[in-house]
Protein backbone atom coordinates (compact mmCIF):
# COMPACT_ATOMS: atom_id res chain seq x y z
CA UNK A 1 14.06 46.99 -31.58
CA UNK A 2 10.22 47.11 -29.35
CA UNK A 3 10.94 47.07 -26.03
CA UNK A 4 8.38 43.90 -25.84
CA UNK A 5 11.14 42.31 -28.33
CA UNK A 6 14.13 43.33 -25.35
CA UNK A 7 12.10 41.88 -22.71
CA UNK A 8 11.67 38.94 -24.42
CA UNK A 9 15.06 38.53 -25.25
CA UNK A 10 16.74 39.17 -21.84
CA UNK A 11 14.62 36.59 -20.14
CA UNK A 12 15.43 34.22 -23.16
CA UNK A 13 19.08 35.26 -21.77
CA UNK A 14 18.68 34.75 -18.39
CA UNK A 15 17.19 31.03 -18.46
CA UNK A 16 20.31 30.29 -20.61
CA UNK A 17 22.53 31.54 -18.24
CA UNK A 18 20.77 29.60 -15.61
CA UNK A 19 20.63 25.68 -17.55
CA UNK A 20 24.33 26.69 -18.52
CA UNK A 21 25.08 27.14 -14.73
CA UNK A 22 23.09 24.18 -13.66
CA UNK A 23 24.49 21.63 -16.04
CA UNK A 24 28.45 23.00 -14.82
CA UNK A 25 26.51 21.86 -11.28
CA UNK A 26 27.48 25.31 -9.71
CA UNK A 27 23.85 25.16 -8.38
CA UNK A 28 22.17 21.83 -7.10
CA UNK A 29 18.55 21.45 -7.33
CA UNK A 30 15.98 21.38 -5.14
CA UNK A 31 16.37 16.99 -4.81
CA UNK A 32 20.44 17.42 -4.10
CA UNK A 33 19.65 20.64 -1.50
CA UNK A 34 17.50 18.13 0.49
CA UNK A 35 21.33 16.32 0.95
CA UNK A 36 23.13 19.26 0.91
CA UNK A 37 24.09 18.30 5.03
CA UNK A 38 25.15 14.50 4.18
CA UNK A 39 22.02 13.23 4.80
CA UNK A 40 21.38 9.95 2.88
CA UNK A 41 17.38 10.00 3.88
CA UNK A 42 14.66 12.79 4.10
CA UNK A 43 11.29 12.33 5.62
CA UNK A 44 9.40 14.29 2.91
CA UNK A 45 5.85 15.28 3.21
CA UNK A 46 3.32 13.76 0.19
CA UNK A 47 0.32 15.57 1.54
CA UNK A 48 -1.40 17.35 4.76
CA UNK A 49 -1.20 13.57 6.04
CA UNK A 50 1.02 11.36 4.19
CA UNK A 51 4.69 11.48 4.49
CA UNK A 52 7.27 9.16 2.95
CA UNK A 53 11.29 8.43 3.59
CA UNK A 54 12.94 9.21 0.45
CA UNK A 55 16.52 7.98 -0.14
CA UNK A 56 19.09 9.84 -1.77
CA UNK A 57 20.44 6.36 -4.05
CA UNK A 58 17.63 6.25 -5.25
CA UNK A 59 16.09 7.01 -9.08
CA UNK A 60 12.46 6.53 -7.83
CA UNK A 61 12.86 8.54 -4.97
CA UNK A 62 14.06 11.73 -6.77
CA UNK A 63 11.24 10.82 -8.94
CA UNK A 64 8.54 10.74 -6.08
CA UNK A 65 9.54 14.11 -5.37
CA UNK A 66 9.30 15.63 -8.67
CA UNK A 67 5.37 14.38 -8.76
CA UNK A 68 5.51 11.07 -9.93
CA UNK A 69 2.78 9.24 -11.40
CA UNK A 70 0.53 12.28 -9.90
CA UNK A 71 -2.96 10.64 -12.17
CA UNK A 72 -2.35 7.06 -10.80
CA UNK A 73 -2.29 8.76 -7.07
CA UNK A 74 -5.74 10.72 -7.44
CA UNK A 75 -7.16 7.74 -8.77
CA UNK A 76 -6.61 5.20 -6.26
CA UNK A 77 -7.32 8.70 -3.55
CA UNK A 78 -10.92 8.53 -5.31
CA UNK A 79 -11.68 4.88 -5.70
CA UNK A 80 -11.10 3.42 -2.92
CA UNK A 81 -13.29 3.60 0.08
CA UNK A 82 -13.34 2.63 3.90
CA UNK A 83 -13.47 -1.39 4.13
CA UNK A 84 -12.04 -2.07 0.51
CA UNK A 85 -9.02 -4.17 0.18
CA UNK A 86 -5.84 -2.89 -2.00
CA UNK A 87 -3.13 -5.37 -3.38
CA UNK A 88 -0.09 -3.54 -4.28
CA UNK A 89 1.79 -5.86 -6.31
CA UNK A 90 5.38 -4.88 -6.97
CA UNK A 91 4.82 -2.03 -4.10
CA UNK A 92 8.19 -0.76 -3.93
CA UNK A 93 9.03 1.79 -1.20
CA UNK A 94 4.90 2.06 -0.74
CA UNK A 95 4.24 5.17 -2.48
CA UNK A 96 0.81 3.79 -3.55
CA UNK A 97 0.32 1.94 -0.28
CA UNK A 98 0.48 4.76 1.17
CA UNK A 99 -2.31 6.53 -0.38
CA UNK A 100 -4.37 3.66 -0.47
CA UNK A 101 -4.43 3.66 3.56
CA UNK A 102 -5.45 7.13 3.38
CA UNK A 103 -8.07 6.50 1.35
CA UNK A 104 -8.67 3.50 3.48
CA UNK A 105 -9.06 5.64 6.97
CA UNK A 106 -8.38 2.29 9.03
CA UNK A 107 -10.74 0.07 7.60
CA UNK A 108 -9.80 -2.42 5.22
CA UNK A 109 -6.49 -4.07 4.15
CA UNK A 110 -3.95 -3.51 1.74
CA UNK A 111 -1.35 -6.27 0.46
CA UNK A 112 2.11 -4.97 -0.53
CA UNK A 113 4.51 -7.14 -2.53
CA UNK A 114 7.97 -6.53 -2.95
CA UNK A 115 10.75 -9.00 -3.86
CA UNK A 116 14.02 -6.64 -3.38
CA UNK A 117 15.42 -6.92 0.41
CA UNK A 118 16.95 -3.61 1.14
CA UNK A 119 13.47 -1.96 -0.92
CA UNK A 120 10.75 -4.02 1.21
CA UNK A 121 12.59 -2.51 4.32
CA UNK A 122 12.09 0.71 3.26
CA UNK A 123 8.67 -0.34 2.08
CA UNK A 124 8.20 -0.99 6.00
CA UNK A 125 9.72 1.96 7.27
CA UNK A 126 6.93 3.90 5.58
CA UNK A 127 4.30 1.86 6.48
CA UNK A 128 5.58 2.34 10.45
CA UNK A 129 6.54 6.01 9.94
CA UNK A 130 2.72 7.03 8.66
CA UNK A 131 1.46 4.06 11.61
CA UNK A 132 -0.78 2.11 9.11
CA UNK A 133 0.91 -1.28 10.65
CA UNK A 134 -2.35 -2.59 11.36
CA UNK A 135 -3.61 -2.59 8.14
CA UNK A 136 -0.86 -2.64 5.49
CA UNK A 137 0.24 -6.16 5.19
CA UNK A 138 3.70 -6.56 3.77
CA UNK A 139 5.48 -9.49 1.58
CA UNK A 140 9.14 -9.65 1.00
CA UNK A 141 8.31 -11.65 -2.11
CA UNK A 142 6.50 -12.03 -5.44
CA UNK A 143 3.66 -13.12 -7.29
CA UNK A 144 4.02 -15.24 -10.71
CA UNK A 145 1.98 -17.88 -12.38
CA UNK A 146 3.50 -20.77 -10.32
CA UNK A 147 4.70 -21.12 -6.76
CA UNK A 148 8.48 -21.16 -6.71
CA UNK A 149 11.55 -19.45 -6.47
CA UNK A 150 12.90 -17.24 -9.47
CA UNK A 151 15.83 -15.58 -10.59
CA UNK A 152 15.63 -11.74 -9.49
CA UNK A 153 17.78 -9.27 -11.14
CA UNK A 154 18.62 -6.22 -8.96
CA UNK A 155 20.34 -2.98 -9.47
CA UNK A 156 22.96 -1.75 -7.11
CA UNK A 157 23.10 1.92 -8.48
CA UNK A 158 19.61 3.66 -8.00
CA UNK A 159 17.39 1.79 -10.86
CA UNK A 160 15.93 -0.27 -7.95
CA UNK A 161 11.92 0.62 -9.23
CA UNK A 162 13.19 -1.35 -12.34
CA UNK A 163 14.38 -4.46 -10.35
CA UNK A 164 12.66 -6.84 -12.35
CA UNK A 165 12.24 -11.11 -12.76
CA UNK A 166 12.67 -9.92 -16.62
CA UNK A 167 16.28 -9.57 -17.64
CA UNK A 168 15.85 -6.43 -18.99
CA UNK A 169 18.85 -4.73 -20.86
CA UNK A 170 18.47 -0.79 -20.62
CA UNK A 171 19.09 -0.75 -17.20
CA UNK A 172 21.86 -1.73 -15.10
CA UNK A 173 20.87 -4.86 -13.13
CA UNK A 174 24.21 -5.57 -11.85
CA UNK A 175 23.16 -8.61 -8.95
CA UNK A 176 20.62 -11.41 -9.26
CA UNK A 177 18.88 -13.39 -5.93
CA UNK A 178 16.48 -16.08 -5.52
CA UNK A 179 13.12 -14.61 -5.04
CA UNK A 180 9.87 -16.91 -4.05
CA UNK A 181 6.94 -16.21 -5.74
CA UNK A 182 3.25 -17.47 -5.13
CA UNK A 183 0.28 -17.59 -7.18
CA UNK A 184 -2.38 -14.99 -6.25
CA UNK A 185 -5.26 -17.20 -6.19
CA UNK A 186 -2.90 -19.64 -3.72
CA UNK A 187 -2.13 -16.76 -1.54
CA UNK A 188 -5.88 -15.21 -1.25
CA UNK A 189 -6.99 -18.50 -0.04
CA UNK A 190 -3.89 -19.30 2.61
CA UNK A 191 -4.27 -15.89 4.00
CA UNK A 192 -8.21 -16.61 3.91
CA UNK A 193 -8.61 -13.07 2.06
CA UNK A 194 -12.18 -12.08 1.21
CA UNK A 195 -11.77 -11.66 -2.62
CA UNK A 196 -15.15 -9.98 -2.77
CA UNK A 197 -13.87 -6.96 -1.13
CA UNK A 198 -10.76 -6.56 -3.31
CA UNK A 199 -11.49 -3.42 -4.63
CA UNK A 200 -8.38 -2.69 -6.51
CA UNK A 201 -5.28 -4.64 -7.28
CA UNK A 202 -2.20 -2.25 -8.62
CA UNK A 203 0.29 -4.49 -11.25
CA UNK A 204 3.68 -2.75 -11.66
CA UNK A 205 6.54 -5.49 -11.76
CA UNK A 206 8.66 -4.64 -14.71
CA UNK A 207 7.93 -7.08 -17.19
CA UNK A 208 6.02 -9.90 -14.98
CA UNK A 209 2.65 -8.29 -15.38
CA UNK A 210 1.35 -11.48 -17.19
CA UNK A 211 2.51 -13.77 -15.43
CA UNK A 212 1.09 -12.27 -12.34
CA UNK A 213 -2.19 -12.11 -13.54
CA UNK A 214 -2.06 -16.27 -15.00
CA UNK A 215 -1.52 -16.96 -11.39
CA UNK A 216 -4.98 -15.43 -10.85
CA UNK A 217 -6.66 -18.66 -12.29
CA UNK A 218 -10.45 -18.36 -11.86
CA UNK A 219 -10.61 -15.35 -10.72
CA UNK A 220 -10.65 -12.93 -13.35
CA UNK A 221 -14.06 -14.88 -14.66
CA UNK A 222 -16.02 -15.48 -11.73
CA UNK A 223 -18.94 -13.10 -11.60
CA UNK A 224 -18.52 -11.89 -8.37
CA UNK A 225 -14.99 -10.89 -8.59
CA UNK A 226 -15.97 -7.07 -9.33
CA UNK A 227 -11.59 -6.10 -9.11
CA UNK A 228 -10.37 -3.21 -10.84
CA UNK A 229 -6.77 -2.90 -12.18
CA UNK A 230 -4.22 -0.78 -12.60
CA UNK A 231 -1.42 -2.33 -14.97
CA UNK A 232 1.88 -0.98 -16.18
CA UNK A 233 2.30 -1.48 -19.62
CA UNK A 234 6.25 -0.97 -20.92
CA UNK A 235 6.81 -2.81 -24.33
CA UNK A 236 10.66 -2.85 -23.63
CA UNK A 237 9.89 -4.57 -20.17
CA UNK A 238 7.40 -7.08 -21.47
CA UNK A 239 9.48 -7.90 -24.43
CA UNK A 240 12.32 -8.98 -22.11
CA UNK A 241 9.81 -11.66 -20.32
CA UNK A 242 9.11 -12.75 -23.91
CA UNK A 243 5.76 -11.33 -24.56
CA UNK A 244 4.05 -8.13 -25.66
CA UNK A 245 1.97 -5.34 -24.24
CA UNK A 246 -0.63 -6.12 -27.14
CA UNK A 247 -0.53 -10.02 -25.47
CA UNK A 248 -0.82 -8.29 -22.04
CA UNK A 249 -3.88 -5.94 -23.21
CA UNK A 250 -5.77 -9.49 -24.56
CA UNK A 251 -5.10 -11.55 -21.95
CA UNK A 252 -7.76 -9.12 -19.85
CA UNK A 253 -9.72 -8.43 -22.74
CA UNK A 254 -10.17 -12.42 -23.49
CA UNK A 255 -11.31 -12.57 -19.26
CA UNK A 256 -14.09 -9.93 -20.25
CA UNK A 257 -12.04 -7.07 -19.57
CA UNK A 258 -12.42 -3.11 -20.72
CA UNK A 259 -9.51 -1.34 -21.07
CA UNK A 260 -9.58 2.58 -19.99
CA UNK A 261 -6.64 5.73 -19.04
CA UNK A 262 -8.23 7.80 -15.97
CA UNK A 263 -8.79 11.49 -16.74
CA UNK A 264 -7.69 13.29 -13.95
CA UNK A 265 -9.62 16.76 -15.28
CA UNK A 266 -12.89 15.07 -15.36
CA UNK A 267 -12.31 12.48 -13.13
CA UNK A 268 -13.39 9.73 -15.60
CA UNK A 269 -12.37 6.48 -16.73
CA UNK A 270 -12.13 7.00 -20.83
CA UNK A 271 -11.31 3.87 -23.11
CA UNK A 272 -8.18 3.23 -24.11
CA UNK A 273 -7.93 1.23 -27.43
CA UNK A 274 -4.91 -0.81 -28.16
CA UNK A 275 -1.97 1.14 -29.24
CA UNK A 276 1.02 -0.46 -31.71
CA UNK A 277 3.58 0.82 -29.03
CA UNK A 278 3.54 1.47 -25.45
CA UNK A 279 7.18 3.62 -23.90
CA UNK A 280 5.36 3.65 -20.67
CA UNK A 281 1.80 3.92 -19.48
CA UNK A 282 -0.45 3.11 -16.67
CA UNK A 283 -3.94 1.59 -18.00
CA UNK A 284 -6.84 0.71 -15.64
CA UNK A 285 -8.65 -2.99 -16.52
CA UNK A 286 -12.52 -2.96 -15.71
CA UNK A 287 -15.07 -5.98 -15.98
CA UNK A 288 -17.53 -5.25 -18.39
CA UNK A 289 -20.34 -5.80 -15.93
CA UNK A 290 -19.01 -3.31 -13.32
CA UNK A 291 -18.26 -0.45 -15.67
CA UNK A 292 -21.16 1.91 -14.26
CA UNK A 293 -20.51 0.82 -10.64
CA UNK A 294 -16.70 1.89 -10.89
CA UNK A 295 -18.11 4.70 -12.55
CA UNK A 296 -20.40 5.67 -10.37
CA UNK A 297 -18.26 5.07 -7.51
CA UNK A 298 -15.15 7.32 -9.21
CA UNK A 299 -18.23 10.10 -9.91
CA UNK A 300 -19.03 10.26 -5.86
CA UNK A 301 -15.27 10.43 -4.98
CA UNK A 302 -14.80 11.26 -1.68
């Protein structure tokens, strides 16, 4: 046998000795070493700035910290500027809050929505722990297409990102509460927001997507309503609220809507055309009429 061949073949043997030792558990990984003392919380550094409280029952957590949803983070880290105004809608424990202030640098706003109880206080605790109080604005409830109070179907063992208003099935969703819920163009004008400097407005709510964006009413047409939009698009989600991701991708494209996936090697917006399935992707919703501005504002990214 080539002593290339032996080489290969004794580190083929060693990383099967190592999965067979991890899956017996003899060795935890790097997320159960940070809980290794009891701990049921770390404070665990994002970045050189950001820093966020991860908890131990938690799916998303462990997901945060194994570089989740690393494209949607640049993106928002080059888009927005100083004086722009971020909705986080279905903000969870503030992950994308988070960098949104950062990219904010104390001027502008960001709105965080999040229905769950125990989740909007850590939501907080983040918000206080990186001291972005006096801009991150947060709501212990939802958006929908109606103002009113909806059934909200929580999970008690660590699926909490996929607490949903959709009854959705391949989760475990073991306790339901009454949620309120507003319309977005009812809440922009009771909290007299300046919709002209929304800049971006983030969508991830498990199935509710559409109705969050029929509560936007006039909005999506009027001409100076220059918004961009991230939007989670799961088919298994949407299908639970009793629609599809192809009526979800429509509904924007019907408003005068583009449809695009950000690039994160070229740092470019590049069109996304309607797919017959969607597992799980984030897509980003542009106005026709401000594609080269959001272009030309992701090209000069900060």
């Amino acid at each position: 046998m080539k002593q290339i061949d032996v080489t290969v073949a004794q580190k083929v043997a060693n990383l099967l000795n190592r999965y067979i030792t991890f899956r017996k558990g003899e060795v935890p990984d790097g997320w159960e070493k940070l809980f290794a003392d009891g701990r049921q919380h770390v404070e665990y550094q994002l970045n050189d700035l950001l820093k966020i409280n991860l908890y131990k029952d938690s799916k998303l957590a462990k997901l945060i910290y194994e570089q989740f949803e690393e494209a949607e983070k640049q993106f928002i880290s080059n888009f927005l500027r100083p004086g722009d105004v971020f909705f986080d809608i279905g903000a969870n424990i503030g992950l994308h809050s988070l960098y949104a202030a950062e990219a904010l640098k104390d001027s502008g706003a960001i709105y965080a929505f999040e229905p769950t109880p125990v989740t909007f206080n850590r939501l907080r605790e983040n918000v206080t722990l990186n001291h972005f109080q006096s801009m991150a604005n947060t709501y212990n409830m939802g958006l929908s297409n109606k103002k009113d109070k909806l059934n909200f179907h929580i999970s008690n063992s660590g699926y909490d990102a996929w607490n949903s208003f959709a009854n959705l099935q391949h989760v475990p969703l073991e306790t339901s509460i009454q949620a309120s819920v507003l319309r977005f163009d009812e809440f922009v004008t009771e909290h007299a927001v300046n919709y002209r400097q929304i800049a971006l407005i983030k969508v991830d709510v498990e199935g509710w997507e559409l109705p969050v964006l029929e509560g936007m009413g006039d909005f999506l047409e009027q001409e100076d309503f220059k918004t961009c939009f991230m939007i989670e698009f799961t088919e298994e989600n949407v299908f639970r609220a009793g629609y599809s991701c192809r009526d979800l991708y429509n509904f924007m494209t019907d408003k005068g809507y583009e449809w695009f996936v950000y690039d994160t090697a070229s740092n470019r917006l590049v069109p996304s055309p309607m797919k017959a399935y969607y597992p799980y992707e984030n897509l980003i919703a542009v106005k026709k009429t401000q594609l080269q501005p959001i272009r030309n504002r992701i090209a000069i990214a900060p």
